[in-house]
C-alpha atoms as a PDB file:
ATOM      1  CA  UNK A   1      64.086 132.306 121.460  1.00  0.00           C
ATOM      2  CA  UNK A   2      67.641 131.640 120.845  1.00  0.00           C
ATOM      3  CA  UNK A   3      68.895 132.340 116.766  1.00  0.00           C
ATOM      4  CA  UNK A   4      70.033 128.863 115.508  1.00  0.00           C
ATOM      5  CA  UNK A   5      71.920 129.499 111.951  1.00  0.00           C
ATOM      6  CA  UNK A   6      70.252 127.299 109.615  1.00  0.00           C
ATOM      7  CA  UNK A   7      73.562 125.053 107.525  1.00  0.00           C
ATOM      8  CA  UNK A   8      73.293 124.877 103.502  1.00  0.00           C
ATOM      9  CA  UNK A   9      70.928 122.195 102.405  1.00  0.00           C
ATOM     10  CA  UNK A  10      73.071 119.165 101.641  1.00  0.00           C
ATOM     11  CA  UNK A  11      72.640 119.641  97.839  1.00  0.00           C
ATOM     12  CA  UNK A  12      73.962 123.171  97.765  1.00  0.00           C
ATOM     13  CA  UNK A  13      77.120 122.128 100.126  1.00  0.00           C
ATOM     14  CA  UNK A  14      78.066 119.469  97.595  1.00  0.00           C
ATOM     15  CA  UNK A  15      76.785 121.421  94.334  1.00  0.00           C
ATOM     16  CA  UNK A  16      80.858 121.911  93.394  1.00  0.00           C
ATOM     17  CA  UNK A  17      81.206 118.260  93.901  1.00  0.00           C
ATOM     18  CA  UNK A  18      78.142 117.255  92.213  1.00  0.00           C
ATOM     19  CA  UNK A  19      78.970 119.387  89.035  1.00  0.00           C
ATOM     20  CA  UNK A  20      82.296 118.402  88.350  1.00  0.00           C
ATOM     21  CA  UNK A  21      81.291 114.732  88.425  1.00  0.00           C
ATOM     22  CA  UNK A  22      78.936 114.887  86.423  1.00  0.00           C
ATOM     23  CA  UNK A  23      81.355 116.731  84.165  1.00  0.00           C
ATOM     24  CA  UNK A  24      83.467 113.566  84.418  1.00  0.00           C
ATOM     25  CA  UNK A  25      80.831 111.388  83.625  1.00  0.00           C
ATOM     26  CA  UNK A  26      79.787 113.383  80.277  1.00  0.00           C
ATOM     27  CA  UNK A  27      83.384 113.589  78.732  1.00  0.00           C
ATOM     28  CA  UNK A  28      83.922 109.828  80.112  1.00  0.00           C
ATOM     29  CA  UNK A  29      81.117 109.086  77.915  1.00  0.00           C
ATOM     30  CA  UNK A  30      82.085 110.966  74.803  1.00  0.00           C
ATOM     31  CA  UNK A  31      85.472 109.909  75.070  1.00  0.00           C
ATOM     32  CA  UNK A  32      83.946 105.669  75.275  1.00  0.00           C
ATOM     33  CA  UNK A  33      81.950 106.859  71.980  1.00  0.00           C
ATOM     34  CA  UNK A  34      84.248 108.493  70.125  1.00  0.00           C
ATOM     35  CA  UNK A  35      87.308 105.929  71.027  1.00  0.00           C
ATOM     36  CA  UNK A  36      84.453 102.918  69.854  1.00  0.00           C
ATOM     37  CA  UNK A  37      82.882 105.343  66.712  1.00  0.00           C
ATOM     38  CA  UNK A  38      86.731 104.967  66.103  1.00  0.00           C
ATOM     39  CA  UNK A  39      87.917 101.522  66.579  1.00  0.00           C
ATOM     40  CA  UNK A  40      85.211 100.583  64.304  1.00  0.00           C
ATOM     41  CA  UNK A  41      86.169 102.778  61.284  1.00  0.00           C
ATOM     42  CA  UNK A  42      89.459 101.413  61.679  1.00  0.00           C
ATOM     43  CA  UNK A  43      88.343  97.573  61.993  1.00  0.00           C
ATOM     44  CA  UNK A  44      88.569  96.168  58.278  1.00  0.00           C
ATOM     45  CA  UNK A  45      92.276  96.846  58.434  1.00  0.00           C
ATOM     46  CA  UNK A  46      92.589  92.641  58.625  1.00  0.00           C
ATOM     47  CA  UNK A  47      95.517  93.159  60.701  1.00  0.00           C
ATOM     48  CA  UNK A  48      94.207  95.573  63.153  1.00  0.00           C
ATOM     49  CA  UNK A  49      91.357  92.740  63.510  1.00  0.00           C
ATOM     50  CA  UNK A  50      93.606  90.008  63.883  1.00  0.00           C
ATOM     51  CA  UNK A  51      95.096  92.157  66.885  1.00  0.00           C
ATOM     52  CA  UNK A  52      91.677  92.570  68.130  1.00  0.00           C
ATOM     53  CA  UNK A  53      90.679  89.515  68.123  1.00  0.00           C
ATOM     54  CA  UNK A  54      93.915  87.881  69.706  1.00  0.00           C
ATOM     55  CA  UNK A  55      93.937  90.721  72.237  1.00  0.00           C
ATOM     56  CA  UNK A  56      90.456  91.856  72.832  1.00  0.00           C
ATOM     57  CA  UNK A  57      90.393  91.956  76.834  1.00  0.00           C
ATOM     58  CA  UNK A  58      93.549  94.016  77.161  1.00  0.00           C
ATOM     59  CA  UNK A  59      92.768  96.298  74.274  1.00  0.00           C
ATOM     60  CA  UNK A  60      89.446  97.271  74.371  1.00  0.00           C
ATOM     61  CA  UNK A  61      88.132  95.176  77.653  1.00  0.00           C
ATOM     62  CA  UNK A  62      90.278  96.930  80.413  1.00  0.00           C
ATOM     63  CA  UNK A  63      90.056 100.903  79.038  1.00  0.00           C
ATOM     64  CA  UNK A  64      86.527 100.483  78.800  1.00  0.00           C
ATOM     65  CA  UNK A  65      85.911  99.025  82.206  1.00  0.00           C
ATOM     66  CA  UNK A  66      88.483 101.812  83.449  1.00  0.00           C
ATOM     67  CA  UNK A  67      85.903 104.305  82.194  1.00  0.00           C
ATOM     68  CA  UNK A  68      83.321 102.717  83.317  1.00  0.00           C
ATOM     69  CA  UNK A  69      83.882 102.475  86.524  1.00  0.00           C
ATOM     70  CA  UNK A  70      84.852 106.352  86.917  1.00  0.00           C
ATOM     71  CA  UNK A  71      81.491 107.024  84.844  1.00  0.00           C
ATOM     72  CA  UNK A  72      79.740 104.822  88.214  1.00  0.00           C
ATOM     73  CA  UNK A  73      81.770 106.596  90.483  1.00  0.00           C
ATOM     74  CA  UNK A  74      81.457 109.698  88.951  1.00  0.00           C
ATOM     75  CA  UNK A  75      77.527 109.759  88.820  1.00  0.00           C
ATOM     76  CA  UNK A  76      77.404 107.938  92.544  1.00  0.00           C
ATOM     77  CA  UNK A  77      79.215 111.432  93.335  1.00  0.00           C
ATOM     78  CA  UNK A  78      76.391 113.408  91.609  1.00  0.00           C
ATOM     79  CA  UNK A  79      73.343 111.229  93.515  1.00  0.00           C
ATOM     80  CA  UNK A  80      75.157 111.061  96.698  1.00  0.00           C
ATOM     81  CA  UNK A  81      77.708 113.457  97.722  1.00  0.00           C
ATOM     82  CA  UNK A  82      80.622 112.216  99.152  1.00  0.00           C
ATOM     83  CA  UNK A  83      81.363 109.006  99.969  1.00  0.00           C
ATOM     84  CA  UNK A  84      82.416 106.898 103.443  1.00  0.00           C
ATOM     85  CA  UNK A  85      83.429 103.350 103.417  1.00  0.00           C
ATOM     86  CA  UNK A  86      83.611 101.534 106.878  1.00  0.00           C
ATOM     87  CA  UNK A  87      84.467  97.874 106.570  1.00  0.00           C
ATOM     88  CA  UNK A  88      85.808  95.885 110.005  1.00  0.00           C
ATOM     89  CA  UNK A  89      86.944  98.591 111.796  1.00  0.00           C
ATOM     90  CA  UNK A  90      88.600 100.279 108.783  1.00  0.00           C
ATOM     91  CA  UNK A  91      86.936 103.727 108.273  1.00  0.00           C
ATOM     92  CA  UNK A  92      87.935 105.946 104.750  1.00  0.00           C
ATOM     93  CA  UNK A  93      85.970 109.640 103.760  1.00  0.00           C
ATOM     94  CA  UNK A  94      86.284 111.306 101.079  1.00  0.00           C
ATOM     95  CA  UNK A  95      88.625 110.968  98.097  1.00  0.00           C
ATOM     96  CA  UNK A  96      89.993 108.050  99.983  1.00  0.00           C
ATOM     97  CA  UNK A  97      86.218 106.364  99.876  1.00  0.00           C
ATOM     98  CA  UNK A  98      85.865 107.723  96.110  1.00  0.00           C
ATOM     99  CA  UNK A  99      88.904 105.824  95.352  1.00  0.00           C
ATOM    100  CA  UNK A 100      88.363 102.575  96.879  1.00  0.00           C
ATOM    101  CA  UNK A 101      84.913 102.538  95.135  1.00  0.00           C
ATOM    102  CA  UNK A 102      86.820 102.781  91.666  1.00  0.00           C
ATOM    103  CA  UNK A 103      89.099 100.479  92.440  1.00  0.00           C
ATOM    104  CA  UNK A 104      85.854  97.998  93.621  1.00  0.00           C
ATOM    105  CA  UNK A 105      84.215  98.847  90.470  1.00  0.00           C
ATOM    106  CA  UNK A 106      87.158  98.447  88.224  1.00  0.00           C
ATOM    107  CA  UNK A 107      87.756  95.168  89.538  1.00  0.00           C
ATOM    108  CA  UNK A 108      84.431  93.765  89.604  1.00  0.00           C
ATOM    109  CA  UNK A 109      84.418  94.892  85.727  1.00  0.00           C
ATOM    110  CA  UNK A 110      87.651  93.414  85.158  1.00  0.00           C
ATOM    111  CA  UNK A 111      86.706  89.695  86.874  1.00  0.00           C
ATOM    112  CA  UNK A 112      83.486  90.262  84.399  1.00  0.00           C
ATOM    113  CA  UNK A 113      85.600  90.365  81.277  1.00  0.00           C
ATOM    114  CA  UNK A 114      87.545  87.832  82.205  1.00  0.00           C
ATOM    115  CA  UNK A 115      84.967  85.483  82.951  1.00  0.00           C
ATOM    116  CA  UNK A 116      83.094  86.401  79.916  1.00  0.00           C
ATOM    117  CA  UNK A 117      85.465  86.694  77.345  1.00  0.00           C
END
């Protein structure tokens, strides 16, 4: 019988990938708490709340959906390895895939806030 070499197991040949993502999506996470934990401490300040108020989407609306969308990305990394997008002909692997599927994301929480707010 012919030797066939048996190929790492898919979760060992992304296990680099996997673990720095969800290092990503950890300190994305802290970083949303501690930057709200902070906002709010610093929210009687009347003007600070006027600014707030007036301003909302473009101060707190679009960071947060910025992190939210790498914390998505980030933990789609950890379930699923890498990533490949092919839409009408158009094919993209890798970072290239990872990167359209933030910029999806980002978008899709930015047309939220907008509508919403």
């Amino acid at each position: 019988m012919p030797s066939t070499a048996v190929a790492p197991a898919a979760i060992e040949a992304f296990w680099p990938v996997r673990g720095s993502a969800l290092v990503i999506a950890i300190v994305t996470c802290a970083t949303t708490t501690i930057g709200i934990v902070t906002l709010v401490r610093r929210l009687p300040d009347a003007q600070l709340l006027r600014l707030v108020l007036a301003h909302g989407p473009a101060i707190v609306g679009i960071p947060a959906a910025a992190l939210l969308s790498l914390t998505i990305v980030a933990v789609a990394r950890c379930i699923g390895g890498g990533a490949m997008i092919q839409v009408m002909g158009l094919r993209a692997e890798g970072a290239t895939a990872t990167l359209l599927l933030w910029i999806a994301a980002f978008l899709a929480c930015v047309l939220a806030i907008r509508a919403l707010w």
